[in-house]
C-alpha atoms as a PDB file:
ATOM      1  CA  UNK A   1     -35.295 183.349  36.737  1.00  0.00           C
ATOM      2  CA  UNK A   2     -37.425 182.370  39.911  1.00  0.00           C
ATOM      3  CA  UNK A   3     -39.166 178.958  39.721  1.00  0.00           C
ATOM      4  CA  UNK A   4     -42.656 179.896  40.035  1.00  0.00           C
ATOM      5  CA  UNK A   5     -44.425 179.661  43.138  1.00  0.00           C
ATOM      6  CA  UNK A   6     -46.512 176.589  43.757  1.00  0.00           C
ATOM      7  CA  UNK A   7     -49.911 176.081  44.205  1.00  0.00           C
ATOM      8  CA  UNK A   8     -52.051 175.259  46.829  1.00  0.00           C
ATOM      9  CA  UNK A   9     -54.365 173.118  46.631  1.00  0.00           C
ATOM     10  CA  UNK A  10     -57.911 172.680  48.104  1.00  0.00           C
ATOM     11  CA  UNK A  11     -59.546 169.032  48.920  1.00  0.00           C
ATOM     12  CA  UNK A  12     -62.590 168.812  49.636  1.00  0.00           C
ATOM     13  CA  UNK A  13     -64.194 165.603  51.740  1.00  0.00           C
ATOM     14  CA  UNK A  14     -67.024 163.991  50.325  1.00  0.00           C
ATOM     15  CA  UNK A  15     -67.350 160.851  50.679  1.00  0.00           C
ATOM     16  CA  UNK A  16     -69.342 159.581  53.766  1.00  0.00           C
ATOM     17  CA  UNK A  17     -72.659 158.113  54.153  1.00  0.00           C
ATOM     18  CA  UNK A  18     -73.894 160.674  56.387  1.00  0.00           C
ATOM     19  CA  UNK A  19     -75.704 158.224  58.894  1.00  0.00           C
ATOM     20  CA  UNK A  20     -76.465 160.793  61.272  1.00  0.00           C
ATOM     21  CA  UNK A  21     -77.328 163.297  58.765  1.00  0.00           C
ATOM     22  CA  UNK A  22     -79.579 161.090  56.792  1.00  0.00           C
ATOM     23  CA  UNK A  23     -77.946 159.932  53.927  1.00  0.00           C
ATOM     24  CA  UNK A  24     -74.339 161.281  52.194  1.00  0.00           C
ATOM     25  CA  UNK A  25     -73.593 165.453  52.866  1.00  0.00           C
ATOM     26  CA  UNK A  26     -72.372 165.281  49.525  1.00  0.00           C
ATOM     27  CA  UNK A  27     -75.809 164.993  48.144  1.00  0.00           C
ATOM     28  CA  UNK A  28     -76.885 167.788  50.602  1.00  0.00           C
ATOM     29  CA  UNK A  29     -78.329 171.256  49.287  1.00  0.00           C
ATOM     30  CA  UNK A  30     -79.001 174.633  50.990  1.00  0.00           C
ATOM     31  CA  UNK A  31     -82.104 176.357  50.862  1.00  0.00           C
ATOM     32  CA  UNK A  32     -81.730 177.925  47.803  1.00  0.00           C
ATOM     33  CA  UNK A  33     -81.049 174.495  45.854  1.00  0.00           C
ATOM     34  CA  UNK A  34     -77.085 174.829  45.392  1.00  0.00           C
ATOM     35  CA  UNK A  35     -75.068 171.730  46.691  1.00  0.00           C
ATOM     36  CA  UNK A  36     -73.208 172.120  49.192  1.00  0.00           C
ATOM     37  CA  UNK A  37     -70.174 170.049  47.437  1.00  0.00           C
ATOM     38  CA  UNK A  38     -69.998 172.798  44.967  1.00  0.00           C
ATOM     39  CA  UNK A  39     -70.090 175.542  47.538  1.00  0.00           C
ATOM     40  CA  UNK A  40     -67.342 173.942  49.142  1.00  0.00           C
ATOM     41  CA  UNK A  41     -65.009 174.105  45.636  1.00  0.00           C
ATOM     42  CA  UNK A  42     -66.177 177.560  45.426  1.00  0.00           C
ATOM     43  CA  UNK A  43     -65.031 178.474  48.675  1.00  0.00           C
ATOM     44  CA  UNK A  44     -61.334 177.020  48.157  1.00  0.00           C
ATOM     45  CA  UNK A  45     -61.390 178.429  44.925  1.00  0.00           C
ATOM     46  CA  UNK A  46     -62.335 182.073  45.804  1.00  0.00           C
ATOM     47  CA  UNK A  47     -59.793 181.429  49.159  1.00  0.00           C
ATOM     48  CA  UNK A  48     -57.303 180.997  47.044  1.00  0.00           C
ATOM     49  CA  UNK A  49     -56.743 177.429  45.944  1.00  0.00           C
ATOM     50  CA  UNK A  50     -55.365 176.842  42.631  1.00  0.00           C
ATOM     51  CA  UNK A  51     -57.097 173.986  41.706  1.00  0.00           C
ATOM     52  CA  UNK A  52     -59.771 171.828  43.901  1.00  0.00           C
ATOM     53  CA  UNK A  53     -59.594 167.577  44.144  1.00  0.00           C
ATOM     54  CA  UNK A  54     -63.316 166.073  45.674  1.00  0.00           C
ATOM     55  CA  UNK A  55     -62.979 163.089  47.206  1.00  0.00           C
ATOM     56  CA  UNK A  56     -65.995 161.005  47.100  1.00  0.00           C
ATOM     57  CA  UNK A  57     -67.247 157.428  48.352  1.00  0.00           C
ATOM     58  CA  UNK A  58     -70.716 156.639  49.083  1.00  0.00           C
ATOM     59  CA  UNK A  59     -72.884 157.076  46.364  1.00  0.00           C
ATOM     60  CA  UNK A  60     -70.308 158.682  44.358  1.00  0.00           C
ATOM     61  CA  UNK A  61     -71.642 158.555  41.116  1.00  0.00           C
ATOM     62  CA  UNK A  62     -74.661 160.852  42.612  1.00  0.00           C
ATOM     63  CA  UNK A  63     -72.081 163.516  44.651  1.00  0.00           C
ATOM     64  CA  UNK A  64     -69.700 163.312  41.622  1.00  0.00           C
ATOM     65  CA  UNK A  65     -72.150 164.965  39.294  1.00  0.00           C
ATOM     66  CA  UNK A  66     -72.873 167.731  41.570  1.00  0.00           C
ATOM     67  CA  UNK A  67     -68.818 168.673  41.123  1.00  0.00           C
ATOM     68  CA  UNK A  68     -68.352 171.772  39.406  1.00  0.00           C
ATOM     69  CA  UNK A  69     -66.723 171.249  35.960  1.00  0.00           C
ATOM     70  CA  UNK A  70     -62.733 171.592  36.102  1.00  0.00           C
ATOM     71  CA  UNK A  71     -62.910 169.984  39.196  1.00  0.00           C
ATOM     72  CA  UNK A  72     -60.755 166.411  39.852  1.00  0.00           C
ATOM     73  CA  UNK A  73     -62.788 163.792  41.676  1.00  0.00           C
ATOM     74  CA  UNK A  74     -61.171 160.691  43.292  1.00  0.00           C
ATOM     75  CA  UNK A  75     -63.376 158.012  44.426  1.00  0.00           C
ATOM     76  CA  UNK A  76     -62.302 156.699  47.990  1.00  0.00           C
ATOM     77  CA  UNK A  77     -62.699 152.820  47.433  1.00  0.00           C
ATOM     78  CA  UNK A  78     -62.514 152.331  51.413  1.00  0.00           C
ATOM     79  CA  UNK A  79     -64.835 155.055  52.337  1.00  0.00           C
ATOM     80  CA  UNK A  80     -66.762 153.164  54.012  1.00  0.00           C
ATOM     81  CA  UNK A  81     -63.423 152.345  56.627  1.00  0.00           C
ATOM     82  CA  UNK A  82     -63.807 155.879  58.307  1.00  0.00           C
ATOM     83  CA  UNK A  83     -62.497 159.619  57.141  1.00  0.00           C
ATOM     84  CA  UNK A  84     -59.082 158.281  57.763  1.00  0.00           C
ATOM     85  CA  UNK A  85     -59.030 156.231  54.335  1.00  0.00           C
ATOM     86  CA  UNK A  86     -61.220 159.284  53.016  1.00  0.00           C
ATOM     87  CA  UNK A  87     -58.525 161.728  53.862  1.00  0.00           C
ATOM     88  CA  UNK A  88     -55.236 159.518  53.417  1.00  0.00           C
ATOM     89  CA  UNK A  89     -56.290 158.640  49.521  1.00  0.00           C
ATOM     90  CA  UNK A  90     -57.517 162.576  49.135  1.00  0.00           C
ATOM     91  CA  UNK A  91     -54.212 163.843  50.323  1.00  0.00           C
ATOM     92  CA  UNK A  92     -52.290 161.828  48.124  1.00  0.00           C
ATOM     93  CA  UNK A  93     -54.465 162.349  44.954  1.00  0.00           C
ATOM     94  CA  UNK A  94     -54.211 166.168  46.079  1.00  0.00           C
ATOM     95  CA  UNK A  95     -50.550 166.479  46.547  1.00  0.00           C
ATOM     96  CA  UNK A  96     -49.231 163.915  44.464  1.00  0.00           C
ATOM     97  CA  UNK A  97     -45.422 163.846  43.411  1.00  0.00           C
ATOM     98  CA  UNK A  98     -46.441 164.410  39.778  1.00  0.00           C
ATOM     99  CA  UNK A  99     -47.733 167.730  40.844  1.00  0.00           C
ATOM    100  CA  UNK A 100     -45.366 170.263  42.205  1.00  0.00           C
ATOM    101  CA  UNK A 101     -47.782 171.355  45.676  1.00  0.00           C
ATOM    102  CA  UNK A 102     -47.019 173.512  48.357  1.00  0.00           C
ATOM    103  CA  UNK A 103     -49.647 172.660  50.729  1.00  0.00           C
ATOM    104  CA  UNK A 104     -52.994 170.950  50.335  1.00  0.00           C
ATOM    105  CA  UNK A 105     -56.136 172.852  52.708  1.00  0.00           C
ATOM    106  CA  UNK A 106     -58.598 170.914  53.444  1.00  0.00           C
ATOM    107  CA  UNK A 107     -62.379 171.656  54.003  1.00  0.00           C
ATOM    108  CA  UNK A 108     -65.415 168.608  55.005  1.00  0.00           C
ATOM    109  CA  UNK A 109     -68.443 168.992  52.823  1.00  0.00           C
ATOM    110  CA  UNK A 110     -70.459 169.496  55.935  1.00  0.00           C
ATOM    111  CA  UNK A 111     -69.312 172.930  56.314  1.00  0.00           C
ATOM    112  CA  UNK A 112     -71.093 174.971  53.433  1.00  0.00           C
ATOM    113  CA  UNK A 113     -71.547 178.455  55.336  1.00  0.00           C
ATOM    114  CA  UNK A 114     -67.578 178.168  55.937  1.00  0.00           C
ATOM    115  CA  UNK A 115     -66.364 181.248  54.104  1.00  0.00           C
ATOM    116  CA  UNK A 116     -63.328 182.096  51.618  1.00  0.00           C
ATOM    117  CA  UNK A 117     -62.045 184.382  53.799  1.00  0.00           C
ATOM    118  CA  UNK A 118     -61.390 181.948  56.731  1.00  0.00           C
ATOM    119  CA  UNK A 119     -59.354 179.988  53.698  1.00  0.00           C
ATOM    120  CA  UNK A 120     -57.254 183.243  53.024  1.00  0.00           C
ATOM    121  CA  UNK A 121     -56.557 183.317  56.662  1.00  0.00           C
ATOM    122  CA  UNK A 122     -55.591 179.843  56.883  1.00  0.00           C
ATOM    123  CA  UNK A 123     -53.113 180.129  53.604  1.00  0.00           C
ATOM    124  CA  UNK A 124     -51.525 183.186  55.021  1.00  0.00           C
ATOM    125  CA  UNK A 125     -50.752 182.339  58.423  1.00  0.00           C
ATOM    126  CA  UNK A 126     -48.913 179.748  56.756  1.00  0.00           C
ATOM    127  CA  UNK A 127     -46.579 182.526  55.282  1.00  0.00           C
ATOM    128  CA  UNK A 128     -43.394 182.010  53.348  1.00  0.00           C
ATOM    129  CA  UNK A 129     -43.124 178.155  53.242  1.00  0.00           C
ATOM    130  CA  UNK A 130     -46.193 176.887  52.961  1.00  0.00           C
ATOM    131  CA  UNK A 131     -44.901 173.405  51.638  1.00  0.00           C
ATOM    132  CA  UNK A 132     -43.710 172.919  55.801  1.00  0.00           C
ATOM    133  CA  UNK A 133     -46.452 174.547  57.369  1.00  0.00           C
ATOM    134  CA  UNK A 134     -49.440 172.972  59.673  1.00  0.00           C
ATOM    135  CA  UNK A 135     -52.462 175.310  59.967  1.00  0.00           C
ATOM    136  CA  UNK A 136     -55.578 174.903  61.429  1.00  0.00           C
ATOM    137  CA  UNK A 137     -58.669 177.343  61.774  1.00  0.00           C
ATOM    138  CA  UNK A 138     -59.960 177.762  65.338  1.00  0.00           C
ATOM    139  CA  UNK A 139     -63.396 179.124  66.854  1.00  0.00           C
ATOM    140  CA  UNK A 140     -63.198 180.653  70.409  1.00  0.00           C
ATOM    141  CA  UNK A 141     -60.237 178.105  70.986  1.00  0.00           C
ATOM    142  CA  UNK A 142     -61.526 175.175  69.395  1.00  0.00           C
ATOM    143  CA  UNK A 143     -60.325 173.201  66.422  1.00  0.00           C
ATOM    144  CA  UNK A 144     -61.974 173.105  63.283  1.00  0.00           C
ATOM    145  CA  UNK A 145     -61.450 173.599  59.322  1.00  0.00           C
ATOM    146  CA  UNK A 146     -60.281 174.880  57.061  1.00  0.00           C
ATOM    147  CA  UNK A 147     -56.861 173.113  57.697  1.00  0.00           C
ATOM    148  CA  UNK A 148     -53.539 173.084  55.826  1.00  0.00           C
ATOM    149  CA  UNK A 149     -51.688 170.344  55.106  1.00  0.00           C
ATOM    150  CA  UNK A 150     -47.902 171.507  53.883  1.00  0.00           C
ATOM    151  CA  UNK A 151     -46.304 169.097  51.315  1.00  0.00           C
ATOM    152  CA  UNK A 152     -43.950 168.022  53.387  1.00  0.00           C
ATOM    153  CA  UNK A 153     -45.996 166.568  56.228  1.00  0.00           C
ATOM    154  CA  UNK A 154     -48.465 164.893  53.887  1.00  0.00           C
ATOM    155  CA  UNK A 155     -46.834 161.483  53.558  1.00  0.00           C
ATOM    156  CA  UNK A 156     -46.688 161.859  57.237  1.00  0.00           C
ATOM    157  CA  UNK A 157     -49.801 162.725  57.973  1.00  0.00           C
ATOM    158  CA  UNK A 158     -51.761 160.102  55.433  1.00  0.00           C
ATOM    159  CA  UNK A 159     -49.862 157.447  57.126  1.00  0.00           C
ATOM    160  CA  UNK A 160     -50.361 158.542  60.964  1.00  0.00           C
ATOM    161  CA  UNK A 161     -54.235 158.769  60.763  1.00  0.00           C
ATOM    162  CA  UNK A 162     -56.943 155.859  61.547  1.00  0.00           C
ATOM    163  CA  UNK A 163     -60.310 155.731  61.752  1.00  0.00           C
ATOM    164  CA  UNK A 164     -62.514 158.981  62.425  1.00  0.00           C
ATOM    165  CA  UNK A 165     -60.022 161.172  64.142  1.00  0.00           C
ATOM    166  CA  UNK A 166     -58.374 162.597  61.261  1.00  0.00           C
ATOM    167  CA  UNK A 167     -55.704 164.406  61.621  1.00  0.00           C
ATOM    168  CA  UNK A 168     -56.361 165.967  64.567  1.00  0.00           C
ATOM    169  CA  UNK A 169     -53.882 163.916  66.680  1.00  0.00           C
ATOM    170  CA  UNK A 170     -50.692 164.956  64.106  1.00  0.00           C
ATOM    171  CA  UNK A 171     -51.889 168.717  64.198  1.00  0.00           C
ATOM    172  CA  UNK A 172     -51.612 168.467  67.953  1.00  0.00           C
ATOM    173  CA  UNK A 173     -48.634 166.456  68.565  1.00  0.00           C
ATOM    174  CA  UNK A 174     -46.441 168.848  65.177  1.00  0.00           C
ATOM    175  CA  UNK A 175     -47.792 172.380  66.828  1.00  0.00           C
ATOM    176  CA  UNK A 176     -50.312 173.257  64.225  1.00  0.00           C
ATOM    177  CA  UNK A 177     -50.575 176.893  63.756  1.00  0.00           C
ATOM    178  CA  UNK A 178     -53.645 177.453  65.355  1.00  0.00           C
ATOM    179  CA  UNK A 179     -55.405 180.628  63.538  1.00  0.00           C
ATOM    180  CA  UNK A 180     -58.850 181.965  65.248  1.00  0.00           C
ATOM    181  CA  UNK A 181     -61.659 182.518  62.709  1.00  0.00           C
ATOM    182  CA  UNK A 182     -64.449 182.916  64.853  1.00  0.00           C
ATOM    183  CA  UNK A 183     -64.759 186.401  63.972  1.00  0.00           C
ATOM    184  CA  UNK A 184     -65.798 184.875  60.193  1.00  0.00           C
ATOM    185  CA  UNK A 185     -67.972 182.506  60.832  1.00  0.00           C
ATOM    186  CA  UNK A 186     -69.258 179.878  63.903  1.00  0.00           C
ATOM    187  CA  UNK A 187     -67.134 176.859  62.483  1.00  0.00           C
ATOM    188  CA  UNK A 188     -70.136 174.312  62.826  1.00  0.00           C
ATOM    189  CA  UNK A 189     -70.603 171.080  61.306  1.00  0.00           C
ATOM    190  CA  UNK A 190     -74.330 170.156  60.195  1.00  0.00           C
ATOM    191  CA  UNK A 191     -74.804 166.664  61.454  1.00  0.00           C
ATOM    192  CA  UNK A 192     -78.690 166.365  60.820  1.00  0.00           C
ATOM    193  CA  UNK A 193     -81.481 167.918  58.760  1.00  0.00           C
END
């Protein structure tokens, strides 16, 4: 009997005071009232992430109540040290070695018109090991999220990164599948009101 396949899993980044935006993006809403932390689970979910870890830090109590039910939330003690200890404790929660994970695809709260299908496109180009795959979503050329993390370069990558650069600099230096999704959607950030 095959072992069964496993899952991928989505994190979602949450945890930042949102200086230039105001106060925490976690918090944030769209215009019709719906947070944009839970659009974010949504959009792993429907993508095609088997289960969805937020990782929150400033005002967490507040963003953590906004989490869809079924959803695991770790709080990021260090949040306030950058997205590096954001995304090093998040990745570990998300893929830890209790959990059988192929790859963990990660997706900032600040994105909530990102799309499911851009997550789909991220998962497959990863294609038949996903656990060793490095995937990241580009618009006309330029880097942006969703981006997967395989298994096996997770302890890697939560020990390269530092500060706010994420792991941008281990995407580059491993060649990162680079996967254009500009056709999908404009792959902005919203950095102020």
């Amino acid at each position: 009997m095959d072992a069964p396949v496993a899952p991928i899993v989505g994190l979602v980044l949450a945890a930042g005071a949102g200086t230039r935006f105001g106060g925490p993006k976690g918090l944030a809403r769209d215009t019709a009232g719906a947070p944009w932390v839970a659009r974010a689970v949504d959009t792993l979910r429907r993508g095609g992430c088997e289960r969805v870890v937020v990782a929150v830090g400033a005002r967490a109590d507040d963003v953590a109540a906004l989490v869809p039910p079924g959803v695991e939330v770790v709080r990021i003690a260090a949040w306030a040290d950058g997205l590096s200890a954001t995304l090093r404790t998040g990745l570990v929660a998300a893929a830890s070695p209790a959990t059988r994970v192929a790859a963990v695809v990660i997706l900032p709260v600040d994105v909530p018109d990102a799309p499911s299908s851009a997550v789909r496109r991220v998962i497959a180009a990863a294609e038949g090991d996903a656990s060793a795959a490095l995937v990241q979503a580009t618009y006309q050329g330029d880097p942006g999220h969703p981006v997967l993390i395989g298994a096996a370069h997770v302890p890697a990558v939560a020990e390269s990164v530092t500060g706010d650069d994420g792991a941008r600099l281990y995407l580059r230096s491993h060649g990162a599948i680079r996967v254009e999704c500009g056709d999908l959607w404009s792959g902005a950030d919203i950095d102020s009101r």
